[in-house]
PDB file of N, CA and C in Angstrom:
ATOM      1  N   UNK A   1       6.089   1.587  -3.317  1.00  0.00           N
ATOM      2  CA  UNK A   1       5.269   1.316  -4.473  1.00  0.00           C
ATOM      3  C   UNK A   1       5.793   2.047  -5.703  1.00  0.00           C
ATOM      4  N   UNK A   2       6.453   3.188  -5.160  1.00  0.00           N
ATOM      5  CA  UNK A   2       6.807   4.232  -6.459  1.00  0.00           C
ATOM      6  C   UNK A   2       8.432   4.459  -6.119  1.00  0.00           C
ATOM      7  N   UNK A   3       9.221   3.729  -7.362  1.00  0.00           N
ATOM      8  CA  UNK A   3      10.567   4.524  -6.966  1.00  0.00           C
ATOM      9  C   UNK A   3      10.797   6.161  -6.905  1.00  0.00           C
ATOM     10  N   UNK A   4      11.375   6.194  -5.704  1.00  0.00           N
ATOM     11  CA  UNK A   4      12.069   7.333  -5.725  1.00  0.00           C
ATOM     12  C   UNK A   4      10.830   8.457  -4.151  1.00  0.00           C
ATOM     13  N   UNK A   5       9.560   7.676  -4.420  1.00  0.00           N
ATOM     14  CA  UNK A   5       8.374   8.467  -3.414  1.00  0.00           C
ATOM     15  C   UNK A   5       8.252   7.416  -2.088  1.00  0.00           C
ATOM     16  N   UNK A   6       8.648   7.961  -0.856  1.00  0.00           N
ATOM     17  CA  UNK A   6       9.298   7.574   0.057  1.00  0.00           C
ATOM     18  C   UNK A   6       7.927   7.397   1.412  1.00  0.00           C
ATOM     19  N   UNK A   7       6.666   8.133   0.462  1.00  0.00           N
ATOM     20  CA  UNK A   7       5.421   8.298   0.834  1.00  0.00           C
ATOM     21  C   UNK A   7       4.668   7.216   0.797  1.00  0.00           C
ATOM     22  N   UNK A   8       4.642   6.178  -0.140  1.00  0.00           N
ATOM     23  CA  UNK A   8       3.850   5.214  -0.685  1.00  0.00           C
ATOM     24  C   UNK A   8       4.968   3.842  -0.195  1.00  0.00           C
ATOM     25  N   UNK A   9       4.772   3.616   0.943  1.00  0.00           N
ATOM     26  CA  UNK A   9       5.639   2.217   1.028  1.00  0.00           C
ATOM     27  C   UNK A   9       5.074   1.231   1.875  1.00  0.00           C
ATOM     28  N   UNK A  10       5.509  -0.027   1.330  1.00  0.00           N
ATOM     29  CA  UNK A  10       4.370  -1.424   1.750  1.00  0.00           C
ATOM     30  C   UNK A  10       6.126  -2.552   2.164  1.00  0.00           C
ATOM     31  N   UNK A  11       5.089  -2.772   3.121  1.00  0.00           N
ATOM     32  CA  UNK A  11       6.824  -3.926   3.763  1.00  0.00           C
ATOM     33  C   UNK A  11       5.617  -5.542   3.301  1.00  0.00           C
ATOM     34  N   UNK A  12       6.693  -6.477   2.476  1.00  0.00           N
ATOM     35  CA  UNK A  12       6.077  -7.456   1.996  1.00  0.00           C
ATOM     36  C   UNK A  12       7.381  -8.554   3.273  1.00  0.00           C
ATOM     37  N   UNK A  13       6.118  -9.404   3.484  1.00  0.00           N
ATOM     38  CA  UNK A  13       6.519 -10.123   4.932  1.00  0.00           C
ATOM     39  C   UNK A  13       8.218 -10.704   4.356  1.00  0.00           C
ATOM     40  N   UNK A  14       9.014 -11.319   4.794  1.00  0.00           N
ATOM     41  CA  UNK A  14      10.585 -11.777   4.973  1.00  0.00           C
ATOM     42  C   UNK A  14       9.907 -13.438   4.226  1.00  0.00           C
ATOM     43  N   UNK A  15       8.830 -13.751   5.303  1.00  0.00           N
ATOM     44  CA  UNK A  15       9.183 -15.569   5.100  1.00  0.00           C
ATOM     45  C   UNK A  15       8.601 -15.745   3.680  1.00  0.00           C
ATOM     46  N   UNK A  16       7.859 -15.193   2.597  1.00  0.00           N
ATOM     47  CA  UNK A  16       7.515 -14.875   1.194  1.00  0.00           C
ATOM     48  C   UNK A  16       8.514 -15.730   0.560  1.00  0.00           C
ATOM     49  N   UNK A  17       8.411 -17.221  -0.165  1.00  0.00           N
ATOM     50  CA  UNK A  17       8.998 -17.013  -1.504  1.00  0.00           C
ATOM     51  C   UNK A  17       9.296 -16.160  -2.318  1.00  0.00           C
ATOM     52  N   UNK A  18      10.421 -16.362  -3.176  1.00  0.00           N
ATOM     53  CA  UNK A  18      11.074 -15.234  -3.956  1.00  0.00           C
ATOM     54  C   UNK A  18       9.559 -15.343  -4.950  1.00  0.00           C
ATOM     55  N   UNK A  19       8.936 -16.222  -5.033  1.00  0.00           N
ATOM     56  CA  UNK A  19       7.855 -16.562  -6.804  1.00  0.00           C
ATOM     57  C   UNK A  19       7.006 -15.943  -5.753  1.00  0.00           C
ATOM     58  N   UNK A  20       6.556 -15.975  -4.678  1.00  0.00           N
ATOM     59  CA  UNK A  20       5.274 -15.009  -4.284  1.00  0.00           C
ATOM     60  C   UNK A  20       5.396 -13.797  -3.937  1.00  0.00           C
ATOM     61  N   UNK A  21       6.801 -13.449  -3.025  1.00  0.00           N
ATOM     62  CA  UNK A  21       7.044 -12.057  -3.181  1.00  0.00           C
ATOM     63  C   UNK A  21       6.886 -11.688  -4.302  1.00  0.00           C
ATOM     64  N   UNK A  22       7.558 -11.520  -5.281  1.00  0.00           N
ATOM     65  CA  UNK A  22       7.885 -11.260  -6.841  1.00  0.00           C
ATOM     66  C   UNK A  22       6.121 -10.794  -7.237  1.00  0.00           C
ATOM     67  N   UNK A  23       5.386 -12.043  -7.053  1.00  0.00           N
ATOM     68  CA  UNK A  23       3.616 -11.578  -7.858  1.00  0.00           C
ATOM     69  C   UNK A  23       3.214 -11.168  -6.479  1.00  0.00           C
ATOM     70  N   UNK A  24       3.315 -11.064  -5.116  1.00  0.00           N
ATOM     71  CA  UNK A  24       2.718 -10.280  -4.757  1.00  0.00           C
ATOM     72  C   UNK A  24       3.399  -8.597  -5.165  1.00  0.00           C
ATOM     73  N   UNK A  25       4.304  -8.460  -5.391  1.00  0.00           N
ATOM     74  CA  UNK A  25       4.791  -6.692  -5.458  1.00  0.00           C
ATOM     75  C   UNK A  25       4.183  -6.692  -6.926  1.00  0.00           C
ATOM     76  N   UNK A  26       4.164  -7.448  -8.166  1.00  0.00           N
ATOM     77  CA  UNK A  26       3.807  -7.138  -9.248  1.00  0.00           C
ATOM     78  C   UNK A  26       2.266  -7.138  -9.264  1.00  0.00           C
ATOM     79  N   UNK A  27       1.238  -7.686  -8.436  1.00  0.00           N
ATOM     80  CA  UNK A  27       0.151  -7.711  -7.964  1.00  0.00           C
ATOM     81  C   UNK A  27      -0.298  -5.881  -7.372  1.00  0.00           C
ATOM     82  N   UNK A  28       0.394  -5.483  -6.000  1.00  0.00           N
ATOM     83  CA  UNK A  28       0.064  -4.567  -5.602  1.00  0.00           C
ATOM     84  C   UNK A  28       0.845  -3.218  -6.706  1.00  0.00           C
ATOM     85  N   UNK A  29       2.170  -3.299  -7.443  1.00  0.00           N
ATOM     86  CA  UNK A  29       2.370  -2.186  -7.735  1.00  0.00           C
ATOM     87  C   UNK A  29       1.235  -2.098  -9.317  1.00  0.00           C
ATOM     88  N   UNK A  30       0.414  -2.838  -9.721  1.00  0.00           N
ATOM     89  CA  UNK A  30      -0.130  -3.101 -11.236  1.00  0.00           C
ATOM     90  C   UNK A  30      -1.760  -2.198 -10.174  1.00  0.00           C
ATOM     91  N   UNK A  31      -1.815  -2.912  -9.022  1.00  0.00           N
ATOM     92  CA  UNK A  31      -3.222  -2.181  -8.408  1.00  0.00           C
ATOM     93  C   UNK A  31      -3.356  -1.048  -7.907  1.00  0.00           C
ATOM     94  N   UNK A  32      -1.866  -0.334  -7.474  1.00  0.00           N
ATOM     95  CA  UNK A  32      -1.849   0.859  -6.646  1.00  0.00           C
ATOM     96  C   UNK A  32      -2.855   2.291  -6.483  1.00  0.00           C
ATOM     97  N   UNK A  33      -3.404   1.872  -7.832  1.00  0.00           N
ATOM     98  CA  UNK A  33      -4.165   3.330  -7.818  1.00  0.00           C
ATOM     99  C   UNK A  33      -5.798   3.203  -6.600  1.00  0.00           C
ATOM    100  N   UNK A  34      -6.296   1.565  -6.277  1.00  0.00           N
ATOM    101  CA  UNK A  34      -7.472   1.350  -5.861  1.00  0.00           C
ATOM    102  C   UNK A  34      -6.360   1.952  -4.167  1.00  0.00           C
ATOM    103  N   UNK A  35      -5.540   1.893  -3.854  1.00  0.00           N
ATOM    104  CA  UNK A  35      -4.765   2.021  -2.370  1.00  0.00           C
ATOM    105  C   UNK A  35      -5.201   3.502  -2.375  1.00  0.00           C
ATOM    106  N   UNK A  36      -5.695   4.188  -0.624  1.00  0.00           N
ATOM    107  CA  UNK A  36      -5.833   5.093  -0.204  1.00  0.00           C
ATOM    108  C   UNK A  36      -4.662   5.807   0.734  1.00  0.00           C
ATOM    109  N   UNK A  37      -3.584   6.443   0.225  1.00  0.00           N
ATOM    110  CA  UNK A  37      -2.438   6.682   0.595  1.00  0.00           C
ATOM    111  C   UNK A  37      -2.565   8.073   1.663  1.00  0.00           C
ATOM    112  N   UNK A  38      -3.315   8.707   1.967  1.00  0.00           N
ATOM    113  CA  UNK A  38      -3.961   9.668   3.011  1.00  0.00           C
ATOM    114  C   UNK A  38      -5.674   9.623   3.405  1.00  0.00           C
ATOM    115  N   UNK A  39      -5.970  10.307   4.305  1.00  0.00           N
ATOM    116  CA  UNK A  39      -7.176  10.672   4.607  1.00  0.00           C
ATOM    117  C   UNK A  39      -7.495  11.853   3.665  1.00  0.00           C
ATOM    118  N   UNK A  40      -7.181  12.419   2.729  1.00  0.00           N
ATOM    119  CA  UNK A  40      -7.867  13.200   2.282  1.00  0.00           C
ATOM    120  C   UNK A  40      -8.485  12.726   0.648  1.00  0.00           C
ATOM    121  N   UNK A  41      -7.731  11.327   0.293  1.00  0.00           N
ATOM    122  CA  UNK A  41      -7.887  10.468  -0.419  1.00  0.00           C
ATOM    123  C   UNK A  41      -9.308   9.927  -0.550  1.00  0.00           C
ATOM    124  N   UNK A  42      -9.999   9.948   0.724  1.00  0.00           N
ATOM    125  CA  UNK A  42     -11.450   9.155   0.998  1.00  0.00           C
ATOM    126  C   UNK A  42     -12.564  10.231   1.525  1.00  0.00           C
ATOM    127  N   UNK A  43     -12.791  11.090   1.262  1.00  0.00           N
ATOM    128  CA  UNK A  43     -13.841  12.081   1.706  1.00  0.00           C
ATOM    129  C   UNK A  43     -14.688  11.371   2.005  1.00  0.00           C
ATOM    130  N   UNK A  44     -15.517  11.625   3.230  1.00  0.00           N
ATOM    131  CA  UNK A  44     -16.176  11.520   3.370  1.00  0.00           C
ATOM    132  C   UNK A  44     -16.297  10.686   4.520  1.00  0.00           C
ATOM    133  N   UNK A  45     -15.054  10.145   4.724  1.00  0.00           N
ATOM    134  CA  UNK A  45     -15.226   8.714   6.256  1.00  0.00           C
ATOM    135  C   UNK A  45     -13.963   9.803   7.087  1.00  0.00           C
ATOM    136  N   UNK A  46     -14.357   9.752   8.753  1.00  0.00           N
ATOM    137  CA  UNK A  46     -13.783  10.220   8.935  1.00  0.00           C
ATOM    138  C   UNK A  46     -11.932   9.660   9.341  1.00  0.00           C
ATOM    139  N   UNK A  47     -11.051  10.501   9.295  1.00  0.00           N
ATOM    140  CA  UNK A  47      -9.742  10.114   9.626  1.00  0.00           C
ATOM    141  C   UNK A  47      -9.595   8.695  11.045  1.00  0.00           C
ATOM    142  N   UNK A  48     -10.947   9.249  11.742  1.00  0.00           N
ATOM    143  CA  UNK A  48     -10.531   8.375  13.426  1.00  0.00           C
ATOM    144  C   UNK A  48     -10.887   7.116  12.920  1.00  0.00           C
ATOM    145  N   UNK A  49     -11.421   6.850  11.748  1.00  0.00           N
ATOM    146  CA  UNK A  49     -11.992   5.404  11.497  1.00  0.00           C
ATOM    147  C   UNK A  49     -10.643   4.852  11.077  1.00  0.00           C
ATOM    148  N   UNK A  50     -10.146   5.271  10.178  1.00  0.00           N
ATOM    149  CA  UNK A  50      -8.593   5.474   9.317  1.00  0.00           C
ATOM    150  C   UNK A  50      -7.547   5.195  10.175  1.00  0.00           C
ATOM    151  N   UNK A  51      -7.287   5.745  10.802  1.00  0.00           N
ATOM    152  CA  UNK A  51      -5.887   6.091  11.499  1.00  0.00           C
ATOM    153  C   UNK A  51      -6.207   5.033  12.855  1.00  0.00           C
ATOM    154  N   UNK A  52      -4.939   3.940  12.900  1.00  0.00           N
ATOM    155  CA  UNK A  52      -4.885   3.429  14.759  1.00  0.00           C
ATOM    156  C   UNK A  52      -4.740   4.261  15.739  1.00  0.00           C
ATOM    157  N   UNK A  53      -4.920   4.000  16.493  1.00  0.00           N
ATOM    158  CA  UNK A  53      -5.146   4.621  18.365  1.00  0.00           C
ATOM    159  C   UNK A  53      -3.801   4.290  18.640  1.00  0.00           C
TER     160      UNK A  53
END
């Protein structure tokens, strides 16, 4: 999402048109701030809800 931060990364599917890849990454990198990038991001719910098994 952020060049260079190796923390914040989203895999956009292969079979994507280049015109929907393209507005979906300009879609999610324009929204990034509503994305919860840790559990300490969301107080209040706990991590086991968060995190897969």
């Amino acid at each position: 999402m952020e060049e260079g931060n190796n923390e914040k990364v989203l895999q956009v599917g292969s079979q994507l048109g280049e015109a929907e890849k393209e507005e979906l990454i300009t879609f999610l990198q324009s929204n990034k701030d509503v994305f919860a990038w840790s559990a300490e991001e969301v107080p209040g719910i706990s991590p086991d809800v968060m995190v897969p098994n």
